[in-house]
C-alpha atoms as a PDB file:
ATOM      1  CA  UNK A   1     -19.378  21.855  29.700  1.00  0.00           C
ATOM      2  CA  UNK A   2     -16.454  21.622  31.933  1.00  0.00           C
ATOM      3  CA  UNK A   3     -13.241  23.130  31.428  1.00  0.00           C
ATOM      4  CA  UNK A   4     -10.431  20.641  30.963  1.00  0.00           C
ATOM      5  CA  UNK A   5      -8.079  20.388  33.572  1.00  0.00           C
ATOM      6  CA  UNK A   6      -4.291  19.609  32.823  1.00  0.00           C
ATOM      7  CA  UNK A   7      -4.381  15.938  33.110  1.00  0.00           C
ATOM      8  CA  UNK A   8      -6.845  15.645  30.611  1.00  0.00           C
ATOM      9  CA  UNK A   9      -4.611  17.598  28.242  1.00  0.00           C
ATOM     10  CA  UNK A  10      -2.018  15.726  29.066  1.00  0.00           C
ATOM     11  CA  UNK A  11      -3.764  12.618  28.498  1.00  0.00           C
ATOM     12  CA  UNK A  12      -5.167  14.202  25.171  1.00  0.00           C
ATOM     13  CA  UNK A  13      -1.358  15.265  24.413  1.00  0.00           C
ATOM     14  CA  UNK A  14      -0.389  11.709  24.943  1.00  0.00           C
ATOM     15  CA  UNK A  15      -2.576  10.099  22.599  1.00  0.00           C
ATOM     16  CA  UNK A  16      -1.965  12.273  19.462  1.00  0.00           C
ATOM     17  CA  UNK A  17       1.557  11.425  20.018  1.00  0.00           C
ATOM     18  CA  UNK A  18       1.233   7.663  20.513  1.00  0.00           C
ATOM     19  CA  UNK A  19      -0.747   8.001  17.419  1.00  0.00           C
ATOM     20  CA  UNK A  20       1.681  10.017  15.530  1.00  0.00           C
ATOM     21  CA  UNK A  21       4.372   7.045  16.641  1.00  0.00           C
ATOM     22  CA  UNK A  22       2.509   4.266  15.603  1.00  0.00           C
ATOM     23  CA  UNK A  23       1.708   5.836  12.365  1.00  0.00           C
ATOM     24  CA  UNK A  24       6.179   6.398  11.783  1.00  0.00           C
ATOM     25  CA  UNK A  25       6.678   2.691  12.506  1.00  0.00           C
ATOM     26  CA  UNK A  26       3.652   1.892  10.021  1.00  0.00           C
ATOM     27  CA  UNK A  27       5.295   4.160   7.598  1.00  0.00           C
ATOM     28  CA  UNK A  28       8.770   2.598   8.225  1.00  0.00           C
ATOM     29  CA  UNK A  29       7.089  -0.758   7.962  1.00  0.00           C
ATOM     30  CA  UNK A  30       5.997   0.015   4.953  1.00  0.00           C
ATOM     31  CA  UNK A  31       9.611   1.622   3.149  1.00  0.00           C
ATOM     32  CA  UNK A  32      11.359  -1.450   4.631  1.00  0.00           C
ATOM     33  CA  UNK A  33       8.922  -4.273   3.336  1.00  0.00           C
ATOM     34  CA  UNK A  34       8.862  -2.142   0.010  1.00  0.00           C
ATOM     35  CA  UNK A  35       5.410  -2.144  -0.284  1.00  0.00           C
ATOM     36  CA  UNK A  36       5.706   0.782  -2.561  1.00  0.00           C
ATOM     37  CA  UNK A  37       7.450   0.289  -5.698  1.00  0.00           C
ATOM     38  CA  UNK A  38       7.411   0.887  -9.404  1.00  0.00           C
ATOM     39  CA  UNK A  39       5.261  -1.308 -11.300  1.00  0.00           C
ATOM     40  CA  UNK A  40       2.446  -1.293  -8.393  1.00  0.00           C
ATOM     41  CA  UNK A  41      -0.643   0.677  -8.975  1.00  0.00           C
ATOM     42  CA  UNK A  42      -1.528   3.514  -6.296  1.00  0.00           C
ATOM     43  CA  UNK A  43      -4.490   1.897  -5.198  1.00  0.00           C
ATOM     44  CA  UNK A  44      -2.842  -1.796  -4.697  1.00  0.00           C
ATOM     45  CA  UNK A  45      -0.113   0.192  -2.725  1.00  0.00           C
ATOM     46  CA  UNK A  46      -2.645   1.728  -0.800  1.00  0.00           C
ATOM     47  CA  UNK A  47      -4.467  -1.533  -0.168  1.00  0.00           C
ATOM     48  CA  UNK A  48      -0.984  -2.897   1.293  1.00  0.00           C
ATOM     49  CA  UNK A  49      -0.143  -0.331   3.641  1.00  0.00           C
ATOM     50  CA  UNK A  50      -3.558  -0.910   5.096  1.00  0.00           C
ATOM     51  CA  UNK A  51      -3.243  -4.686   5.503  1.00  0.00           C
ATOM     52  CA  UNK A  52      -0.204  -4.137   7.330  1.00  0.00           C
ATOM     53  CA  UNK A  53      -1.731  -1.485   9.213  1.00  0.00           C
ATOM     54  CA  UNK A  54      -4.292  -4.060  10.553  1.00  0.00           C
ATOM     55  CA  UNK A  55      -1.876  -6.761  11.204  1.00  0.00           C
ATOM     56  CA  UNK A  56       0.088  -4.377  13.176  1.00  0.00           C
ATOM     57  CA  UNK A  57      -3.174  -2.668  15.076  1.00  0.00           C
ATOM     58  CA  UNK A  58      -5.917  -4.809  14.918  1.00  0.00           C
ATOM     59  CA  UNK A  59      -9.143  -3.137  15.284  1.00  0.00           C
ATOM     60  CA  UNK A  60      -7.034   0.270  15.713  1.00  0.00           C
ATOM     61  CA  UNK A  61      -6.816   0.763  11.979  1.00  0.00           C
ATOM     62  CA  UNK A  62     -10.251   1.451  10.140  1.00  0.00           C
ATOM     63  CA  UNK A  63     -10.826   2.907   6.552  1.00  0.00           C
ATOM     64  CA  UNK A  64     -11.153   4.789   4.569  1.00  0.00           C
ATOM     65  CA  UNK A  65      -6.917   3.703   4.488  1.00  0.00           C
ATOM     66  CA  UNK A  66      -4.106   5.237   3.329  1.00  0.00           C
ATOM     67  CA  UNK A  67      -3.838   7.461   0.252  1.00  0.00           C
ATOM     68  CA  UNK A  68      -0.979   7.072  -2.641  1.00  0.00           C
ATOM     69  CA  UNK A  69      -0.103   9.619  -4.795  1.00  0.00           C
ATOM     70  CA  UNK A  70       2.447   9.335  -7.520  1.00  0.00           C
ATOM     71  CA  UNK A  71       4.467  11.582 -10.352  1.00  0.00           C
ATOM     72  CA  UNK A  72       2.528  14.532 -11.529  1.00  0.00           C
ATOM     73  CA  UNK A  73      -0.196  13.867  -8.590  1.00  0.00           C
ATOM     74  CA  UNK A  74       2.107  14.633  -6.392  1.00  0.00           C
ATOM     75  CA  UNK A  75       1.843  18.141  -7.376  1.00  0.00           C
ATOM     76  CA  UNK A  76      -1.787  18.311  -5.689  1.00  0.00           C
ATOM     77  CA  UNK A  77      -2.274  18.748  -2.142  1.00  0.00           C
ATOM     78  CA  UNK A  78      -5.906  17.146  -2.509  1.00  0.00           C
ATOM     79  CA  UNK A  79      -7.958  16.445  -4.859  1.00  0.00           C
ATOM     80  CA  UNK A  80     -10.845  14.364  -6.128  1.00  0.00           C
ATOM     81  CA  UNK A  81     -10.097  10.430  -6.554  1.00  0.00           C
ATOM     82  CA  UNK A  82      -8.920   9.680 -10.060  1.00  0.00           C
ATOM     83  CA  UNK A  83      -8.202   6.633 -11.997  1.00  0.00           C
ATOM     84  CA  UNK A  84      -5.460   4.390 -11.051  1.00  0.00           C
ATOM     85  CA  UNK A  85      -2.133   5.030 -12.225  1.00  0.00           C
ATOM     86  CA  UNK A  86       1.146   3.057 -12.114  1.00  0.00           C
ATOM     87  CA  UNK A  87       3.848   4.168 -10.091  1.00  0.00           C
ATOM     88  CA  UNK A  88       6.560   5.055 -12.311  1.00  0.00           C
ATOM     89  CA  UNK A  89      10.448   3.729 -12.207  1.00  0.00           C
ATOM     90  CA  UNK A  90      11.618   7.602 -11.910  1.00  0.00           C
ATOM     91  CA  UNK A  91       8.717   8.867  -9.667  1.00  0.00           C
ATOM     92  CA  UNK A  92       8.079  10.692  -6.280  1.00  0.00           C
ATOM     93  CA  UNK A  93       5.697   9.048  -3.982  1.00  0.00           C
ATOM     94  CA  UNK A  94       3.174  10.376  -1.367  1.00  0.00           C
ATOM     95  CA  UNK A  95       1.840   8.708   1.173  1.00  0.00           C
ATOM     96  CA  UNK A  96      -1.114  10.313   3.436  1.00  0.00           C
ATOM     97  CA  UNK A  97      -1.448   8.079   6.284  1.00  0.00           C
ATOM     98  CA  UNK A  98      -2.946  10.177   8.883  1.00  0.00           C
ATOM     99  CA  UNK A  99      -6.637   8.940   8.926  1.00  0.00           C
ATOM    100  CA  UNK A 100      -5.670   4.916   9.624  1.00  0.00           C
ATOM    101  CA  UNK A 101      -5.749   5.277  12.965  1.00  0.00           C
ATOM    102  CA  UNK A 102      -9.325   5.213  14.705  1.00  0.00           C
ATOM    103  CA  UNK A 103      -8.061   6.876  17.788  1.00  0.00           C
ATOM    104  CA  UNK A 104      -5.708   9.859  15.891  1.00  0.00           C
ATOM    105  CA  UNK A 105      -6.771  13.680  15.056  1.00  0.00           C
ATOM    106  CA  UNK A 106      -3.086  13.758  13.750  1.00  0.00           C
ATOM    107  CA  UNK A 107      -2.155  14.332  10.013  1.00  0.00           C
ATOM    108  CA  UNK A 108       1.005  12.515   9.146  1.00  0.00           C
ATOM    109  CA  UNK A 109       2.540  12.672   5.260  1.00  0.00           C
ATOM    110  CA  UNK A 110       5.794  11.203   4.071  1.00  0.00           C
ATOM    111  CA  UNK A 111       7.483  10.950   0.523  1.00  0.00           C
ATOM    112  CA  UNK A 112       9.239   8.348  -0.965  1.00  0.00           C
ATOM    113  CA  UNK A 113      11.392   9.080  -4.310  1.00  0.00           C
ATOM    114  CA  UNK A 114      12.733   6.154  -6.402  1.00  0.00           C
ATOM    115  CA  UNK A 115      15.200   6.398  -9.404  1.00  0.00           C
ATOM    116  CA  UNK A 116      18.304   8.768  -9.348  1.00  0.00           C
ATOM    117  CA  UNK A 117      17.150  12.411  -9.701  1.00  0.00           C
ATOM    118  CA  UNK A 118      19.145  14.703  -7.840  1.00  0.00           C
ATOM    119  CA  UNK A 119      16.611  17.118  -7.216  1.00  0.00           C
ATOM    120  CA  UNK A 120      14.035  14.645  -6.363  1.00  0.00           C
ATOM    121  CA  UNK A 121      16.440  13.452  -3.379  1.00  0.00           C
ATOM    122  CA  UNK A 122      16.858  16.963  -2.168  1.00  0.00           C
ATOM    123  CA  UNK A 123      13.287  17.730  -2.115  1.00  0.00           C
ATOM    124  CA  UNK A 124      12.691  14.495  -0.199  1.00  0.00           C
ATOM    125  CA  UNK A 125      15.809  16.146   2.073  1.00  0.00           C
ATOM    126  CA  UNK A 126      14.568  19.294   1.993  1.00  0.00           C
ATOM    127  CA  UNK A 127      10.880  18.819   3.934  1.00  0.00           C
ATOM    128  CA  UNK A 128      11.924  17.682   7.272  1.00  0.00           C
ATOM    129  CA  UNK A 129      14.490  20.211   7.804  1.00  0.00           C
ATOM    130  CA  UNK A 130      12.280  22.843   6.853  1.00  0.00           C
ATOM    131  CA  UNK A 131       9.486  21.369   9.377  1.00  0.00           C
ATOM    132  CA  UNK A 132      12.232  21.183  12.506  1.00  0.00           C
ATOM    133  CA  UNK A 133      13.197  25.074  11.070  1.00  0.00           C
ATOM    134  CA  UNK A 134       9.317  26.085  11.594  1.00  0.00           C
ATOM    135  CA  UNK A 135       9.064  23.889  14.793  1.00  0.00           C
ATOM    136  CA  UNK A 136      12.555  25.436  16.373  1.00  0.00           C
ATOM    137  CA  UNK A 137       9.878  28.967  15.188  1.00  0.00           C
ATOM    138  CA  UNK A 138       7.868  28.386  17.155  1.00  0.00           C
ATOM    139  CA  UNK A 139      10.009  27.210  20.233  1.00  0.00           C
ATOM    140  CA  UNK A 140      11.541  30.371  19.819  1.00  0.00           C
ATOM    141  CA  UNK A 141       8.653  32.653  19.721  1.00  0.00           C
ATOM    142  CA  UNK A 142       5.151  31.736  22.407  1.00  0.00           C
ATOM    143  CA  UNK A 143       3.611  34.286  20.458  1.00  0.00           C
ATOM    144  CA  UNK A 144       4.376  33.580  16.521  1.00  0.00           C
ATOM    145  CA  UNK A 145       0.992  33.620  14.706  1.00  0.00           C
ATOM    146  CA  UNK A 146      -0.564  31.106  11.572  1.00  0.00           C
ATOM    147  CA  UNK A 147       0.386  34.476   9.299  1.00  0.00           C
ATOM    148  CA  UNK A 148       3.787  34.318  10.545  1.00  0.00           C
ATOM    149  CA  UNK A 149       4.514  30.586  10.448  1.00  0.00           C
ATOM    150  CA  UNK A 150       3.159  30.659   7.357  1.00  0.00           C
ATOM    151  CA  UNK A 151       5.404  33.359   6.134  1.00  0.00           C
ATOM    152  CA  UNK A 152       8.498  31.654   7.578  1.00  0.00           C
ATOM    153  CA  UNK A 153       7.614  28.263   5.433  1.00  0.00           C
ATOM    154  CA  UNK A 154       7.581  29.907   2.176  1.00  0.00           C
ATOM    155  CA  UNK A 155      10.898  32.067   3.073  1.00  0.00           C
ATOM    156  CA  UNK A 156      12.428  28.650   3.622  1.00  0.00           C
ATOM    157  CA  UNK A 157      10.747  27.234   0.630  1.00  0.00           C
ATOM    158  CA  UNK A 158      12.066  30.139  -1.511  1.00  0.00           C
ATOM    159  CA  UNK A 159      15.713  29.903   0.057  1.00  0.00           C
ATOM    160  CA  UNK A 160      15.021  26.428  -1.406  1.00  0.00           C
ATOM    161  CA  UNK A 161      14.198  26.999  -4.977  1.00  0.00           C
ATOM    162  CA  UNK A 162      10.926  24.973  -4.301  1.00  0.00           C
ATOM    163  CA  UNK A 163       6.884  26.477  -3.974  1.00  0.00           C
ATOM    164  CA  UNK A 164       4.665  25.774  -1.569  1.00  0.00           C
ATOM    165  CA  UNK A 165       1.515  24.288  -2.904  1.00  0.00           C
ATOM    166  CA  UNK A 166      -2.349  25.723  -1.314  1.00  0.00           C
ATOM    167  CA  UNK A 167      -3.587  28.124   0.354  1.00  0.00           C
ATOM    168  CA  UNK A 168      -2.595  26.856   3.863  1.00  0.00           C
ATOM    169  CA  UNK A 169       0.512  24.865   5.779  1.00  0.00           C
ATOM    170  CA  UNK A 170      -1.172  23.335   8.528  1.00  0.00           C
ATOM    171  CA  UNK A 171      -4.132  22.979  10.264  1.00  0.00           C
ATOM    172  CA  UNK A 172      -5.686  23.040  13.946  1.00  0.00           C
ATOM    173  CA  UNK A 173      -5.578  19.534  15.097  1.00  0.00           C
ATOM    174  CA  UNK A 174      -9.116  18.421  14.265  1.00  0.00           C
ATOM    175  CA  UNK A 175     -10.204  20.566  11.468  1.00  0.00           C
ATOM    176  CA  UNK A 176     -10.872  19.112   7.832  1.00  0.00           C
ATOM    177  CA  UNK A 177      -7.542  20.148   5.997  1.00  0.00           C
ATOM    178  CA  UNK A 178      -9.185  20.111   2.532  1.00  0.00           C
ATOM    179  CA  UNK A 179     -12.233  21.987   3.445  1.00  0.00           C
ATOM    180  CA  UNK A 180     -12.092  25.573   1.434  1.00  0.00           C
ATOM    181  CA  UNK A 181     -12.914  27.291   4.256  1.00  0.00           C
ATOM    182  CA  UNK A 182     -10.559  30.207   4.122  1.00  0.00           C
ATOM    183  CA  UNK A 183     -12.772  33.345   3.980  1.00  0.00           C
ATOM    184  CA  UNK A 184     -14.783  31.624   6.849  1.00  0.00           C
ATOM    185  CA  UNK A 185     -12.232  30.445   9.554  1.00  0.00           C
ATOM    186  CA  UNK A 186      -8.734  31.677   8.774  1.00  0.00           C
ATOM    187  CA  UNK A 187      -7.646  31.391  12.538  1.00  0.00           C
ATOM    188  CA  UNK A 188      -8.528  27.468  12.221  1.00  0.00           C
ATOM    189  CA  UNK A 189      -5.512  27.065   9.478  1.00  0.00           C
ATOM    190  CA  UNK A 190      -1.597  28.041   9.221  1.00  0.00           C
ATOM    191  CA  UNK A 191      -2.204  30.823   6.408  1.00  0.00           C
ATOM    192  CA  UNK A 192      -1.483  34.166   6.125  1.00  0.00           C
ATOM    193  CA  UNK A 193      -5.167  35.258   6.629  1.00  0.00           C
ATOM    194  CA  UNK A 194      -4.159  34.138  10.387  1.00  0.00           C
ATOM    195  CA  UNK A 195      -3.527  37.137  12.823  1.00  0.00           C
ATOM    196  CA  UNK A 196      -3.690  35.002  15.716  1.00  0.00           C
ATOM    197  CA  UNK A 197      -1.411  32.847  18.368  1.00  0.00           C
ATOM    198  CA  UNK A 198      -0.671  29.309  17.658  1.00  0.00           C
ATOM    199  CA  UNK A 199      -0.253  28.792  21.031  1.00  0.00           C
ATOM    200  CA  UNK A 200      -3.567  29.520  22.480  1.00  0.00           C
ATOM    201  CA  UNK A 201      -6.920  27.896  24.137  1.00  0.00           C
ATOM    202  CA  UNK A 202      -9.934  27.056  21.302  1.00  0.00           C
ATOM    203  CA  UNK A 203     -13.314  26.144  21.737  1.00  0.00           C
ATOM    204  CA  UNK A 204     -14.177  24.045  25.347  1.00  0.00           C
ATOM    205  CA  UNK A 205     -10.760  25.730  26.662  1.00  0.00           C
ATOM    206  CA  UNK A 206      -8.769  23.056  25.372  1.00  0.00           C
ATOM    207  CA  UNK A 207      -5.170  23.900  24.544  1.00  0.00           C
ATOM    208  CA  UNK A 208      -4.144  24.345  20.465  1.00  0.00           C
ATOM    209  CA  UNK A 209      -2.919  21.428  18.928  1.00  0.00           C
ATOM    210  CA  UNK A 210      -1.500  21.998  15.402  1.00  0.00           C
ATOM    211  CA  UNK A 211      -0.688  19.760  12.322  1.00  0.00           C
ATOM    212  CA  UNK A 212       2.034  21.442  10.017  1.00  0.00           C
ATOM    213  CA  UNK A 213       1.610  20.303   6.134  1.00  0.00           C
ATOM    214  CA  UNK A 214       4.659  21.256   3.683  1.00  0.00           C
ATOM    215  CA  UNK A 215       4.336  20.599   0.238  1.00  0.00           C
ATOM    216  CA  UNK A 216       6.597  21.665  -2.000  1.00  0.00           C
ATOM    217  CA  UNK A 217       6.436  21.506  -5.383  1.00  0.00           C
ATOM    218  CA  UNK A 218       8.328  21.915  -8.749  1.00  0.00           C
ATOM    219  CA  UNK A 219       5.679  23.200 -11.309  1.00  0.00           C
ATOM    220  CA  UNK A 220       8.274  23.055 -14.389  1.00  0.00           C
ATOM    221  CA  UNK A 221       9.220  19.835 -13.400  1.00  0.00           C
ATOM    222  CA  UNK A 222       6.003  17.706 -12.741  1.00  0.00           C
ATOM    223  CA  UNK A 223       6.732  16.926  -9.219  1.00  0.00           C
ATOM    224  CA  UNK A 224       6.271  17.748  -5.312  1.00  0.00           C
ATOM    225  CA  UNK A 225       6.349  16.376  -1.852  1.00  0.00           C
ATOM    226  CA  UNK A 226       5.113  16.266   1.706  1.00  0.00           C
ATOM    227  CA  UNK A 227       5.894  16.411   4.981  1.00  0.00           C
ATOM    228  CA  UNK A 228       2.964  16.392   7.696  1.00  0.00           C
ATOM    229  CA  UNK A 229       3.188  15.795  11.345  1.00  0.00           C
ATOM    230  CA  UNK A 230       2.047  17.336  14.322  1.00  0.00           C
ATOM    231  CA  UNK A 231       3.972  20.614  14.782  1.00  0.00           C
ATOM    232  CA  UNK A 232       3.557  21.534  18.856  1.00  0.00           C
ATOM    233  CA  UNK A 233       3.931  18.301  20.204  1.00  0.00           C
ATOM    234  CA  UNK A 234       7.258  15.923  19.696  1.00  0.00           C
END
């Protein structure tokens, strides 16, 4: 197998951001024609934002679509499906849009929060300026390692008063983020069982591309949030 040379990494660099792009304007899309709102179940939400992902993409956008998570699931960074439940006047939503796209690798979360809770507002603040904090990290370091990125999410978390949910933040771009692989390939996720570079070649030489997942949480309070997008490219 041949090594890649730089203009197919650039080309591969490209796409996950084009991806990444198309899946923000799906997501704005889908804020701005509120088609996620109390009173809708998760799975009819989820159903929408994949309509409109096909309107807007055509044979781009395949299944399985988009997953909604509301009120206390939002305190789970996976899980197994479970029934339907009604998104609720006060609640947090997540939406995991990163596998509509047939041509991304790229994970891609946002939250939603309707109602007037303070806290749920901040927390829906909160997770993109801790992902440009860990991004400007690793800017600022070439050699900062998954153990250390990791580290520097839940300082921020802490500074925060929120928790970081799971055993891992992030994920090489490409890898199954809910596999429990940790014992087996620590070096493939953001965790603190990671002694290595981000910034380094994998398998086939090709340069590391990572996804950075925060989700936060608030155990005592029944609620959490998420913030995934790719964390070495912009």
């Amino acid at each position: 197998m041949s090594v890649p040379d730089r203009m197919d990494e650039r080309l591969r660099a490209l796409g996950l951001v084009e991806a990444q792009r198309m899946i923000e304007a799906l997501f704005a899309a889908t804020a701005a024609r509120g088609l996620v709102a109390p009173g809708l179940g998760e799975r009819e939400a989820s159903d929408r934002i994949g309509d409109l992902a096909r309107e807007l993409f055509g044979t781009a956008a395949r299944l399985p679509g988009p997953v909604v998570r509301s009120g206390p699931r939002t305190l789970l960074p996976y899980g197994p499906e479970t029934p339907d439940r009604v998104i609720g006047e006060d609640d947090v939503v997540i939406a995991e849009l990163g596998s509509l796209l047939a041509v991304s690798e790229a994970g891609f979360a946002s939250t939603l929060v309707f109602g007037q809770d303070p806290a749920k507002h901040r927390l829906a603040l909160d997770l993109p300026k801790m992902f440009t904090a860990c991004r400007e990290a690793l800017l600022a370091d070439s050699r900062i390692t998954g153990a250390r990125m990791h580290a520097e999410l839940l300082a921020l978390a802490a500074e925060s008063d929120w928790t970081v949910a799971g055993w891992h933040c992030g994920h090489l771009v490409g890898t199954d983020p809910s596999a429990d692989v940790r014992d087996a390939r620590p070096e493939a996720y953001i965790c603190a069982e990671n002694d290595r570079p981000l910034r380094r070649t994998v398998a086939g030489g090709w340069q590391a591309h990572w996804v950075l997942e925060i989700h936060l949480v608030d155990g005592s309070s029944g609620f959490g949030g998420s913030f995934k997008r790719l964390l070495d490219l912009a």
